[in-house]
Protein backbone atom coordinates (compact mmCIF):
# COMPACT_ATOMS: atom_id res chain seq x y z
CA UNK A 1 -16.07 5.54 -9.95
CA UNK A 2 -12.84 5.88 -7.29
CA UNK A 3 -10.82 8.77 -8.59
CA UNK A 4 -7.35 7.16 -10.55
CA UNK A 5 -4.09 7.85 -10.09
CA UNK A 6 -1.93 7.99 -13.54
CA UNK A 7 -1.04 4.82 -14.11
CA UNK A 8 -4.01 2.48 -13.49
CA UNK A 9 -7.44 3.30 -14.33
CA UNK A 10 -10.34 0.98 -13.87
CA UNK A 11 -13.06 0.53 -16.61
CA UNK A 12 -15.62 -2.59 -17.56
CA UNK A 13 -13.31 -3.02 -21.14
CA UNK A 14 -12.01 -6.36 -20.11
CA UNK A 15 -13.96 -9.20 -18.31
CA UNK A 16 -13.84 -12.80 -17.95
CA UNK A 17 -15.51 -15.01 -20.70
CA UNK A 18 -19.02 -14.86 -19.99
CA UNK A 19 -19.15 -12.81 -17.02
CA UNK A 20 -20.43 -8.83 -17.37
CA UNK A 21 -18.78 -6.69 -14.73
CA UNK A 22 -21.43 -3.84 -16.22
CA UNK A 23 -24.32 -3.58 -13.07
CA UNK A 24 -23.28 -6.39 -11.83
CA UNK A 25 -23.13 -7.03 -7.85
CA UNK A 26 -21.21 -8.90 -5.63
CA UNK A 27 -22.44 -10.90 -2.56
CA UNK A 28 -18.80 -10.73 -0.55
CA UNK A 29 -14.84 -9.47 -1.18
CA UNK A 30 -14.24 -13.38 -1.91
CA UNK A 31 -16.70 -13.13 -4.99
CA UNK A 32 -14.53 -9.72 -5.84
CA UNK A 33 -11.67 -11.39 -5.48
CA UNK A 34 -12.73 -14.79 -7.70
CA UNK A 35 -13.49 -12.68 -10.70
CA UNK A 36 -10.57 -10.37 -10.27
CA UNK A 37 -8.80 -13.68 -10.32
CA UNK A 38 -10.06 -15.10 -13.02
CA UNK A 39 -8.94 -12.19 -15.35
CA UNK A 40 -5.95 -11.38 -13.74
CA UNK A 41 -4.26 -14.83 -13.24
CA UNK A 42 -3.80 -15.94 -17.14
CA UNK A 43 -1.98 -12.69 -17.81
CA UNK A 44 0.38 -13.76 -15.28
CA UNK A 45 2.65 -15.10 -18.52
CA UNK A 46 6.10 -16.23 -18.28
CA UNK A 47 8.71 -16.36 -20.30
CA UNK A 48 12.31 -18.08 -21.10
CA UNK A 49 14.07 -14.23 -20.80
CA UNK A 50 11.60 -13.37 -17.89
CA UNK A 51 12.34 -16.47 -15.65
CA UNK A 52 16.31 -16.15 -16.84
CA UNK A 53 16.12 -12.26 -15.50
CA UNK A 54 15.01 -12.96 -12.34
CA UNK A 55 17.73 -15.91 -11.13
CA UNK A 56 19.98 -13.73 -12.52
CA UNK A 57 18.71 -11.29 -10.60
CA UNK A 58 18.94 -13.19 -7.13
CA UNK A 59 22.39 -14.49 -8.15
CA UNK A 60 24.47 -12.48 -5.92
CA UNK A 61 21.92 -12.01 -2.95
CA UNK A 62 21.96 -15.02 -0.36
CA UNK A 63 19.12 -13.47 2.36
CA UNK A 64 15.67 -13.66 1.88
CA UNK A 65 14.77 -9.66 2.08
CA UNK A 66 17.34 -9.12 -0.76
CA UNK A 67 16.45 -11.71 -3.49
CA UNK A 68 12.96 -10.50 -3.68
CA UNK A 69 14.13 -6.83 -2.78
CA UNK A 70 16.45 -7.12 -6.32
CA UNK A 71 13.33 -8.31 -8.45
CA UNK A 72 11.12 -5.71 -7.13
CA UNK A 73 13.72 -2.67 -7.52
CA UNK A 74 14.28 -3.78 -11.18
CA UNK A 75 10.58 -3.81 -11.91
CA UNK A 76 9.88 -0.60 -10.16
CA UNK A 77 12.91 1.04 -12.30
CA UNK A 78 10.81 0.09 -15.31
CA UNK A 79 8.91 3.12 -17.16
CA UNK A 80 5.43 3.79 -15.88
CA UNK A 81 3.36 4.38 -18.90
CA UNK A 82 -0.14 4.56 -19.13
CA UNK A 83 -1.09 1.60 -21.54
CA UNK A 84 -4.64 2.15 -21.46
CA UNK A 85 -7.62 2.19 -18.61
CA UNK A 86 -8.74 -1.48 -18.49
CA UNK A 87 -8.71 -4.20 -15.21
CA UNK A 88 -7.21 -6.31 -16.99
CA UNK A 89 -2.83 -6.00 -18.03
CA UNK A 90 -0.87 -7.06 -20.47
CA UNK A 91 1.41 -10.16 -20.35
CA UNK A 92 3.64 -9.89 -17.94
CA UNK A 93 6.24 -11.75 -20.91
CA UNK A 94 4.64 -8.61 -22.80
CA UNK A 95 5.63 -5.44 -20.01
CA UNK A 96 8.83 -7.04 -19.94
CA UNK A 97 9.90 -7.31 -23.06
CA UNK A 98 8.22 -3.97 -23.76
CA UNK A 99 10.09 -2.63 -20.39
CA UNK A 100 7.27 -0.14 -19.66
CA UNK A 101 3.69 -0.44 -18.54
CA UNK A 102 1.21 0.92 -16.18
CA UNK A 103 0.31 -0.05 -12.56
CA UNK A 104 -1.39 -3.21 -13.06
CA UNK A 105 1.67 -4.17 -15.43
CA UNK A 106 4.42 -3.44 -13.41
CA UNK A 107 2.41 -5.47 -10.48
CA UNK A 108 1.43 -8.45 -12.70
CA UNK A 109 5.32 -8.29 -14.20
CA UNK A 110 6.68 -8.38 -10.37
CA UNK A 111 4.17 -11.47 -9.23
CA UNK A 112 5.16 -13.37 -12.10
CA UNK A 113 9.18 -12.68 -11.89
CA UNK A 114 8.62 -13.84 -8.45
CA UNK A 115 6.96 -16.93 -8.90
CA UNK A 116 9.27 -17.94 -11.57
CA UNK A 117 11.91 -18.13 -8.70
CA UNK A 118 9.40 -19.88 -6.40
CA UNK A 119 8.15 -16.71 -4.23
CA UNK A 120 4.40 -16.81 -3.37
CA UNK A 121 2.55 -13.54 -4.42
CA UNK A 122 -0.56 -11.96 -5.13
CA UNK A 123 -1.60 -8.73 -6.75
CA UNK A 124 -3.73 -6.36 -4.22
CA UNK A 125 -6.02 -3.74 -5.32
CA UNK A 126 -6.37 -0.47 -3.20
CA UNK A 127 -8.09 2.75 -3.22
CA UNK A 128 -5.24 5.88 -3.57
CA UNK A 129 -8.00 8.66 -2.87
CA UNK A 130 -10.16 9.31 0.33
CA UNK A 131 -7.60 8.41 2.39
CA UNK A 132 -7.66 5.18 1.04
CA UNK A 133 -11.13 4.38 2.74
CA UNK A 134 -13.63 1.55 1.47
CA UNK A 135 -16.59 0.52 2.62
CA UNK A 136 -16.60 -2.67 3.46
CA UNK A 137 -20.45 -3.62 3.35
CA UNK A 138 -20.37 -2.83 -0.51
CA UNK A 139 -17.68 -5.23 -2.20
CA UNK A 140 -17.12 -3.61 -5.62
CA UNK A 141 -14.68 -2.82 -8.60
CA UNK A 142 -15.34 0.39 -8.15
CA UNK A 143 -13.66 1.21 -4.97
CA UNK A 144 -10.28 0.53 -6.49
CA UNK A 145 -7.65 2.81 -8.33
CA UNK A 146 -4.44 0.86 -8.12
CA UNK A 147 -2.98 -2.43 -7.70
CA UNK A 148 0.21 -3.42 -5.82
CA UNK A 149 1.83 -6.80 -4.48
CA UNK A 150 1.62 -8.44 -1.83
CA UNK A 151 4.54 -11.18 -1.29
CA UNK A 152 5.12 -13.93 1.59
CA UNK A 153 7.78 -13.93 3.22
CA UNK A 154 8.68 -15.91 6.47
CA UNK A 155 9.90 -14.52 9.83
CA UNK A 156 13.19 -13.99 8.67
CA UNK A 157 12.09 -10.51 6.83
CA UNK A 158 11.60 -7.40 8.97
CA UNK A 159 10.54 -4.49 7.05
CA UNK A 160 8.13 -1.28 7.82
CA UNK A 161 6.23 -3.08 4.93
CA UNK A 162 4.83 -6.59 6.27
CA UNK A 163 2.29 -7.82 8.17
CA UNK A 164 1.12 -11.15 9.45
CA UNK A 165 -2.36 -12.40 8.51
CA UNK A 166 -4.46 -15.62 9.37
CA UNK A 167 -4.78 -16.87 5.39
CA UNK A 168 -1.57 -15.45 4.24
CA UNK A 169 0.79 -15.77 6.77
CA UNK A 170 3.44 -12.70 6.30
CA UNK A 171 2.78 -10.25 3.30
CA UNK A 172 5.31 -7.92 2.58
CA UNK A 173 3.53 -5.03 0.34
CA UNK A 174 5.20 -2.84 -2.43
CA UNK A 175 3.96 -0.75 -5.03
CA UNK A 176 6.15 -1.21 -8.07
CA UNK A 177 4.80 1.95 -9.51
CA UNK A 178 6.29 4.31 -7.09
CA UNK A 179 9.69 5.10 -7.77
CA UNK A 180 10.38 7.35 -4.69
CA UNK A 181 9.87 4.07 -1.83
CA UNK A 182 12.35 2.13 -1.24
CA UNK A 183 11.18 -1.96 -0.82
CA UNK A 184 10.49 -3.03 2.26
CA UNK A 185 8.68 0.68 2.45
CA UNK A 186 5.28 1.99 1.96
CA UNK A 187 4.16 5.46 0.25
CA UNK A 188 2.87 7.50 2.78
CA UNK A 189 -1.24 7.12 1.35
CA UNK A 190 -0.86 3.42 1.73
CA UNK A 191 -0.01 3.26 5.18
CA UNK A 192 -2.83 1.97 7.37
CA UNK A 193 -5.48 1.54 4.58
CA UNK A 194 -7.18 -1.79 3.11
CA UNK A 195 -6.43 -3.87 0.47
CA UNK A 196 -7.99 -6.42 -1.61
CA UNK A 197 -5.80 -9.78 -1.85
CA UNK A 198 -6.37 -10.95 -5.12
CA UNK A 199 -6.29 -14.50 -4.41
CA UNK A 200 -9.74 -16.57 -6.11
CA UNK A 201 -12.11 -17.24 -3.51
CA UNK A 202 -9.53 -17.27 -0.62
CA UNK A 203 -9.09 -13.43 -1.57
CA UNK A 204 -9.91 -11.15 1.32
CA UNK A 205 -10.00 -7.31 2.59
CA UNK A 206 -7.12 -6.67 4.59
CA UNK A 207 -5.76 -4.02 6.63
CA UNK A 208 -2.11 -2.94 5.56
CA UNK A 209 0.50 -2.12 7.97
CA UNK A 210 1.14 1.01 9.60
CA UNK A 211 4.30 2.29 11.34
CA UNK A 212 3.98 3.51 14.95
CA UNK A 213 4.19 6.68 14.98
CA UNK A 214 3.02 8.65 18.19
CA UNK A 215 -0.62 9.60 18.48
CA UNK A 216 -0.71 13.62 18.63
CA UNK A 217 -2.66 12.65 21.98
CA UNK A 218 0.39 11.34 23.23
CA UNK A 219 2.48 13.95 22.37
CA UNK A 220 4.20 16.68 24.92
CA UNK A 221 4.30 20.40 24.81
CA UNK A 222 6.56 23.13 25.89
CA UNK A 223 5.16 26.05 26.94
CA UNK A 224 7.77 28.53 27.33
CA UNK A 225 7.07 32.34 28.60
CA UNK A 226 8.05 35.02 26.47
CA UNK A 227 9.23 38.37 26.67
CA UNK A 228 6.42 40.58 26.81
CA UNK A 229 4.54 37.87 29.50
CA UNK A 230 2.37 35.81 27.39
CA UNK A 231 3.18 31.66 26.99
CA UNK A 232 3.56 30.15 23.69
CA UNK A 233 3.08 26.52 23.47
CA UNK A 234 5.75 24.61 20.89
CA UNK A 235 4.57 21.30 19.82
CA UNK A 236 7.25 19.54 18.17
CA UNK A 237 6.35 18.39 14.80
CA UNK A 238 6.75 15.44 12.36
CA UNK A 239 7.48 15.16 8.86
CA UNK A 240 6.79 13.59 5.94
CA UNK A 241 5.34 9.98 6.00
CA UNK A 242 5.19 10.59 9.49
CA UNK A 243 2.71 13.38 8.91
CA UNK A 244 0.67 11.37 7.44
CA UNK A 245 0.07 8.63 9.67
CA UNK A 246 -0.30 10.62 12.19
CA UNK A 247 -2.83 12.77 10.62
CA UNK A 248 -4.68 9.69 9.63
CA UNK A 249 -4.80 7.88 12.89
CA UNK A 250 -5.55 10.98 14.65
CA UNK A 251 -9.25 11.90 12.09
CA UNK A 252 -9.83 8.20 11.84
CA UNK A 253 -10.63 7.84 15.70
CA UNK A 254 -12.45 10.43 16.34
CA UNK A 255 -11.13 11.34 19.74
CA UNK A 256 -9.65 14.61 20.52
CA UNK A 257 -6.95 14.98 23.21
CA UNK A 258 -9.03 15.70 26.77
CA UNK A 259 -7.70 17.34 29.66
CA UNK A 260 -5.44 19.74 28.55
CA UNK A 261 -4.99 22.18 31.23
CA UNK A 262 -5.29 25.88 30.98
CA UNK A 263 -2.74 27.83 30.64
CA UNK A 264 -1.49 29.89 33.65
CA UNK A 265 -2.26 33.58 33.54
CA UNK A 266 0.61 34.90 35.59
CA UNK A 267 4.13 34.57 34.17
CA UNK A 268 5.51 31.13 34.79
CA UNK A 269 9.17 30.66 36.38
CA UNK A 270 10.27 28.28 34.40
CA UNK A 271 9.27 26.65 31.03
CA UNK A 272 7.18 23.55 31.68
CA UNK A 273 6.50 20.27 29.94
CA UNK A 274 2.45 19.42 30.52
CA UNK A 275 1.37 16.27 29.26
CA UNK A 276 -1.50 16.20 26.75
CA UNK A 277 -3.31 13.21 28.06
C-alpha cells in the first residue's frame, strides 16, 4: 500500500454495495475512476447552512478567481483531523457542521460548497510519496494517499494552479488540506505529478501542472579565480518550491548536462560566464 500522509489513509473498510475492492483488479483508470465514483459521489451531501455559507461566501467577490478562491480558503481554514482511514468521507453536510475532517473531507466539503453555487468540480486522488509517481499500466486504489480538487474554470482564471485538458477543459487544482498554499497554488510535491479525476467512467489519469522553472541544464555558471589561483564555479541556486521542480524535472529525464568545458588550468583574467549546454 502507497505510504499516507496524516490526514487521508486508504483501506478496503468502505465499498460500494456489492462491489469488493479486496483482490479485486481493474481493466483501465476509467474503471478506477467509476467505482471511486460510485462511493464518493452520494457523500457529496448538501445542506440548507452549507449552500447558505457558500453565496454568502461569494457575496462580496464579483471575478471568477475570487468566488471560488473564498470557498476554498474557508474550507482549507477548517481543522484537519484524522477521522479514520477509509476511501470513503463523511457527509460533506456532516464535515461542515462538524468543521473538521480529514483529506477526503475537506475535498468532498469543497466540491460540494462549490456545486451548490453552480461551479463544476471533481475530487482527484494522488500519490504524496515517490515523488508522486504511478504506474500507469497498473490502475489501482493502491497507488493513492490523498485526494484534492480539481475545479473548472474558464479562460478568465490565470493561476500557477490550472491546466487545460481535452475532457475537462481548464482544472484549477487545490489541496484543501494544506494550510501553507495559497489557492491558485500548488504544494511543492504536487507539482508535475498525476492525478486521478474522479469523474465515473469519463474519469482519467492526468498530468498536473508544473511551473517553469529553468532546467539546471539551462542554467549559467560563474567561475571566478581566487586568491591562491584555483577557480571556483558559483551556480546560483533556487529555493523552495522551486527546488523542487527543478530537482524533479532534472531525475525524471534522465539527461545530464553535456559539454561542459574544462576548466582552464592557468589563472583566468577575468571571471567568465560558460554556458552549461
Amino acid at each position: 500500500m502507497a505510504k499516507t500522509d496524516s490526514y487521508c489513509a486508504f483501506d478496503e473498510s468502505w465499498e460500494p454495495a456489492g462491489e469488493k475492492y479486496q483482490r479485486r483488479s481493474f481493466s483501465s483508470w476509467s474503471d478506477v475512476s467509476k467505482w471511486l465514483y460510485k462511493l464518493l459521489d452520494p457523500q457529496a451531501v448538501s445542506s440548507e447552512p452549507l449552500a447558505a455559507k457558500a453565496r454568502d461566501l461569494l457575496s462580496n467577490n464579483h471575478k471568477e478567481f475570487d468566488r471560488i478562491a473564498a470557498i476554498g480558503r474557508y474550507v482549507q481554514g477548517l481543522s484537519n483531523v484524522d477521522t479514520g482511514g477509509a476511501h470513503r468521507p463523511h457527509p460533506a453536510s456532516q464535515v461542515f457542521a462538524d468543521g473538521y475532517g480529514d483529506c477526503k473531507d475537506k475535498a468532498n466539503l469543497l466540491r460540494t460548497m462549490l456545486r451548490s453555487v453552480g461551479v463544476e468540480a471533481w475530487l482527484a486522488a494522488i500519490n504524496t510519496g515517490e515523488l508522486g509517481y504511478v504506474f500507469e499500466d497498473r490502475p489501482s486504489l493502491g497507488q493513492f494517499d490523498h485526494v484534492i480538487v480539481a475545479i473548472r474554470v474558464s479562460d478568465r482564471v490565470k493561476a500557477e494552479s490550472v491546466a487545460k485538458y481535452r475532457t475537462f477543459g481548464r482544472l484549477l487544482f487545490f489541496d484543501p488540506t494544506d494550510k501553507h498554499t495559497p489557492f491558485g497554488r500548488l504544494p511543492a510535491r504536487d507539482f508535475g505529478i498525476q492525478a486521478l479525476i474522479v469523474a465515473g467512467e469519463n474519469g482519467k489519469l492526468v498530468r498536473m501542472p508544473s511551473p517553469q522553472v529553468a532546467h539546471p541544464a539551462d542554467r549559467r555558471r560563474d567561475l571566478i579565480p581566487s586568491a591562491d589561483g584555483n577557480t571556483t564555479a558559483h551556480v546560483g541556486g533556487c529555493s523552495g518550491d522551486a527546488t523542487v521542480v527543478a530537482n524533479r524535472s532534472f531525475r525524471s529525464s534522465g539527461n545530464l548536462p553535456k559539454n561542459v568545458p574544462n576548466l582552464p588550468k592557468r589563472k583566468p583574467l577575468l571571471a567568465r560566464k560558460i554556458p552549461v549546454k
